[in-house]
C-alpha atoms as a PDB file:
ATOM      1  CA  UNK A   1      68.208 -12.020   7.306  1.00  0.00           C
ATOM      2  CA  UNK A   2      66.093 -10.740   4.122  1.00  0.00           C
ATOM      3  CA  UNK A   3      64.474  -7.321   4.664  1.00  0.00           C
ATOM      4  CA  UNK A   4      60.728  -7.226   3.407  1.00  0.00           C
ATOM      5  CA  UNK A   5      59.455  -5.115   1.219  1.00  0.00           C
ATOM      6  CA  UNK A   6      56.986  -2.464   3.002  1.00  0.00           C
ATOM      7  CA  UNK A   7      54.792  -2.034  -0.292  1.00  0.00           C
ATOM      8  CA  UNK A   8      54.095  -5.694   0.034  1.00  0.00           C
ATOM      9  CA  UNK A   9      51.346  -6.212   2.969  1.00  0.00           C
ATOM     10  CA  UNK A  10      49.867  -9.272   4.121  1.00  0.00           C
ATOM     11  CA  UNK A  11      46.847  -8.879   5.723  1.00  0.00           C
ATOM     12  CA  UNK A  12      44.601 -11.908   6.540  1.00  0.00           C
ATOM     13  CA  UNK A  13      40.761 -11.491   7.052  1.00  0.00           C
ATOM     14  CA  UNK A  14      38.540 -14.175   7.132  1.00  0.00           C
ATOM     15  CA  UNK A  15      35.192 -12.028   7.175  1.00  0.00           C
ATOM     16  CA  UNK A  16      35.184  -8.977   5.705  1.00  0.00           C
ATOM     17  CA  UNK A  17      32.389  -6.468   5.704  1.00  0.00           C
ATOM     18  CA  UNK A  18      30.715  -7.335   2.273  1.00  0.00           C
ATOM     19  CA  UNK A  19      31.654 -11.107   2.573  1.00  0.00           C
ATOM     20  CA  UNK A  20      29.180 -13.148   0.820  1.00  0.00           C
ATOM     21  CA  UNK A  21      29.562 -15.364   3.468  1.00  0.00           C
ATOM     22  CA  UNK A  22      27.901 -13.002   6.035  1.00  0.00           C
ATOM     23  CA  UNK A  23      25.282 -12.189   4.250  1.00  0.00           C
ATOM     24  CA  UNK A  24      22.117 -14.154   4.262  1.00  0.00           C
ATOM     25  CA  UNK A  25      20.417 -16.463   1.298  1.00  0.00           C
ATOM     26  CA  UNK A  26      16.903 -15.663   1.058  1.00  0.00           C
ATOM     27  CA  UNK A  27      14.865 -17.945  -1.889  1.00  0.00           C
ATOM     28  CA  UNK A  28      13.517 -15.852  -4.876  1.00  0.00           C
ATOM     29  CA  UNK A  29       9.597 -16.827  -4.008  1.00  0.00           C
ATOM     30  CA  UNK A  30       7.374 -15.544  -7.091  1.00  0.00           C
ATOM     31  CA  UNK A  31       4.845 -13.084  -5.153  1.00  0.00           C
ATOM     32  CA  UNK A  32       1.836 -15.006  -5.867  1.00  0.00           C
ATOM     33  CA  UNK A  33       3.551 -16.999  -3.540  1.00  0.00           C
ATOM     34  CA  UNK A  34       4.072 -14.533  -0.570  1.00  0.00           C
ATOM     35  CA  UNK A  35       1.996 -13.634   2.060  1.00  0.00           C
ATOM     36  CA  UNK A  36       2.228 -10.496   3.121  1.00  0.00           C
ATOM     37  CA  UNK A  37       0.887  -8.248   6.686  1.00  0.00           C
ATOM     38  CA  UNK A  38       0.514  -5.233   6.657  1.00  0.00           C
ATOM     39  CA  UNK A  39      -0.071  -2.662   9.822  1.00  0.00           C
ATOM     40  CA  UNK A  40       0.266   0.528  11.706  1.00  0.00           C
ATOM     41  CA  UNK A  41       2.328   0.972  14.706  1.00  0.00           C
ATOM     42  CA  UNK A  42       3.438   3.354  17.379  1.00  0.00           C
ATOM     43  CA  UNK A  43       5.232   1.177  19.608  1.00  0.00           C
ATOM     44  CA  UNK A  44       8.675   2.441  20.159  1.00  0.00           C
ATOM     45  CA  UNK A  45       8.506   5.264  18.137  1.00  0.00           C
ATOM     46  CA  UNK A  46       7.477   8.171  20.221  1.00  0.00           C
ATOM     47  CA  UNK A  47       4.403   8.319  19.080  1.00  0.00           C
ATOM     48  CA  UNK A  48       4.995   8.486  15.829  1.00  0.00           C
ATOM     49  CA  UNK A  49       2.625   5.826  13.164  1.00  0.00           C
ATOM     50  CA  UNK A  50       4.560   3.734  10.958  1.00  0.00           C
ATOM     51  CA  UNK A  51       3.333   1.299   8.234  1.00  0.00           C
ATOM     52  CA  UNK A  52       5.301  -1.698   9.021  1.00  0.00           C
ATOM     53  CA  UNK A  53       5.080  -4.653   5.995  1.00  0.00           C
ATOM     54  CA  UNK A  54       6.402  -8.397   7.032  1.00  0.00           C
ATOM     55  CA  UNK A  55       6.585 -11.419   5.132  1.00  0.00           C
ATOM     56  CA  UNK A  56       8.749 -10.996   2.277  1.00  0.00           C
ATOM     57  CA  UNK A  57      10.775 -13.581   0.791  1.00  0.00           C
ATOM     58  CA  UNK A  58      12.772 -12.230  -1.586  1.00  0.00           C
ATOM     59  CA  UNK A  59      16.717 -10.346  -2.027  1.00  0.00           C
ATOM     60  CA  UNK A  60      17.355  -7.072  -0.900  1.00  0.00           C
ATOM     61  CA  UNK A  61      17.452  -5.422  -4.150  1.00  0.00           C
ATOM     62  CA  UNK A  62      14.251  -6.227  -4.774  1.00  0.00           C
ATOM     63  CA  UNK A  63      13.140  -4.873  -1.565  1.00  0.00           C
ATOM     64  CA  UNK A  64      14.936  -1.615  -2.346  1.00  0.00           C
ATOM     65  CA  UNK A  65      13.342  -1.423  -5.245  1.00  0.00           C
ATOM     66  CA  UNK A  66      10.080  -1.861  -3.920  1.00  0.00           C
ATOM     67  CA  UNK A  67      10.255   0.391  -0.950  1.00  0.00           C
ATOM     68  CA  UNK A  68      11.256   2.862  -3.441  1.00  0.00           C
ATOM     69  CA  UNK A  69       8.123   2.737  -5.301  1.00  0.00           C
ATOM     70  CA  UNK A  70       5.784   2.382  -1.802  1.00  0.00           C
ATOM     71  CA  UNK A  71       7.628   6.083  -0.645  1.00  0.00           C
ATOM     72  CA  UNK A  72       6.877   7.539  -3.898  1.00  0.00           C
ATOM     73  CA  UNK A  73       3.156   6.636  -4.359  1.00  0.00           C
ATOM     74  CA  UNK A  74       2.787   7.585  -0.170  1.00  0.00           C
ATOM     75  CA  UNK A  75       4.893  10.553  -0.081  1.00  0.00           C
ATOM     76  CA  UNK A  76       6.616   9.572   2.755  1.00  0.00           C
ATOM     77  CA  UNK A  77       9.767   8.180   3.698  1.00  0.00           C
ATOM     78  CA  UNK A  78      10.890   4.806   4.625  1.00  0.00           C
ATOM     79  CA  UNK A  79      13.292   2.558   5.707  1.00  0.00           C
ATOM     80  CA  UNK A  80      14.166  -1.353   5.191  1.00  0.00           C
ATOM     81  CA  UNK A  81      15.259  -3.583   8.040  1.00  0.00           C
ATOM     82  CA  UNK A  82      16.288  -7.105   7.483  1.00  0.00           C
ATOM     83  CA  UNK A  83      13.253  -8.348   5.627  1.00  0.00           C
ATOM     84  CA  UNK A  84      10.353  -5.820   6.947  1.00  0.00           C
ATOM     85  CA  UNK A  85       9.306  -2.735   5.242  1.00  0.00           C
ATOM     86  CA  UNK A  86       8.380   0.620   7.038  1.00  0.00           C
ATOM     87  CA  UNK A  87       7.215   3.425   5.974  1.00  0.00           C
ATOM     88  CA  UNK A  88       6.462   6.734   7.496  1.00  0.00           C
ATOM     89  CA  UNK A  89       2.812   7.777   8.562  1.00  0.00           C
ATOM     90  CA  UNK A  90      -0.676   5.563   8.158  1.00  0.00           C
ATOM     91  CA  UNK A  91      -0.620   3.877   4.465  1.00  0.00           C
ATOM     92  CA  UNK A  92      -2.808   0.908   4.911  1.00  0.00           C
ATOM     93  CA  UNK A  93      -4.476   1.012   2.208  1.00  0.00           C
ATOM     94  CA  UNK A  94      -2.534   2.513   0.004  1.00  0.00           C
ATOM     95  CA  UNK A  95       0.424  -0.068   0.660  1.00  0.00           C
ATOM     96  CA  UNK A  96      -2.241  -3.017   0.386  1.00  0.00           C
ATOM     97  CA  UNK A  97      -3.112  -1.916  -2.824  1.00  0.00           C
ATOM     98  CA  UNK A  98       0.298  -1.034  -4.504  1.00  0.00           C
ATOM     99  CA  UNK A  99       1.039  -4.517  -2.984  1.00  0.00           C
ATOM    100  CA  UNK A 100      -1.698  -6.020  -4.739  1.00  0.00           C
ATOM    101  CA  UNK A 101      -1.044  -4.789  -8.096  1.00  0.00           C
ATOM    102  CA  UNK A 102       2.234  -6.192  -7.907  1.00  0.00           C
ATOM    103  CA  UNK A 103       1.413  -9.581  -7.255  1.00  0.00           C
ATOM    104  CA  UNK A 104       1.230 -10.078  -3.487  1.00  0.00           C
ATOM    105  CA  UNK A 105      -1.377 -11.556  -1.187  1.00  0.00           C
ATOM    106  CA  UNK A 106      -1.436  -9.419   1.408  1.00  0.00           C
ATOM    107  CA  UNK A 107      -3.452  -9.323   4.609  1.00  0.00           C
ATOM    108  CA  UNK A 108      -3.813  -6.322   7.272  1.00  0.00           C
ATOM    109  CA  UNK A 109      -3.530  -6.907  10.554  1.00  0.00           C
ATOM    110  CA  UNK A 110      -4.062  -5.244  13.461  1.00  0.00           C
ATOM    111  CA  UNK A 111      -6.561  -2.942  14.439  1.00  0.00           C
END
């Protein structure tokens, strides 16, 4: 009976964490070709208003990148989950218009 070597490890994993299987394939859509809401919240935040912007259809770097820029011209922080933007505090406007001078069609909704 051969011994094995213990440097040499087999390990078999069918999924890892950055598998490109799990991760999902969004379309690059030009903005002029997104639709975008945008609107203030409280609901599940303990009171707390956040900007919340759905719609896009784009990767997540991009999304990065553009929730980078929307912090900095707000002042505020942010977070990205799945495909929907949020940023801290009441930025209606301001995120409409940012939005707009990139490209987007964006719409507010919501009181």
């Amino acid at each position: 009976m051969a011994k094995s070597d213990p440097h040499k490890k087999i390990v078999h994993r069918e999924f890892g964490e950055n598998s490109p299987a799990l991760q999902r394939a969004t379309p690059e859509i030009p903005p002029k070709q997104q639709s975008l809401r945008v609107q203030a919240t409280r609901s599940g935040r303990k009171g707390k208003t956040v900007t919340v912007i759905t719609g896009f259809q784009t990767s997540q770097e991009s999304l990065q990148a553009i929730l980078k820029q929307l912090k900095t011209n707000c002042g505020s922080g942010g977070t990205l989950k799945e495909q929907t933007l949020e940023i801290q505090g009441e930025h209606k406007e301001k995120v409409v218009q940012i939005l707009v001078q990139l490209g987007y069609q964006v719409k507010i909704s919501g009181g």
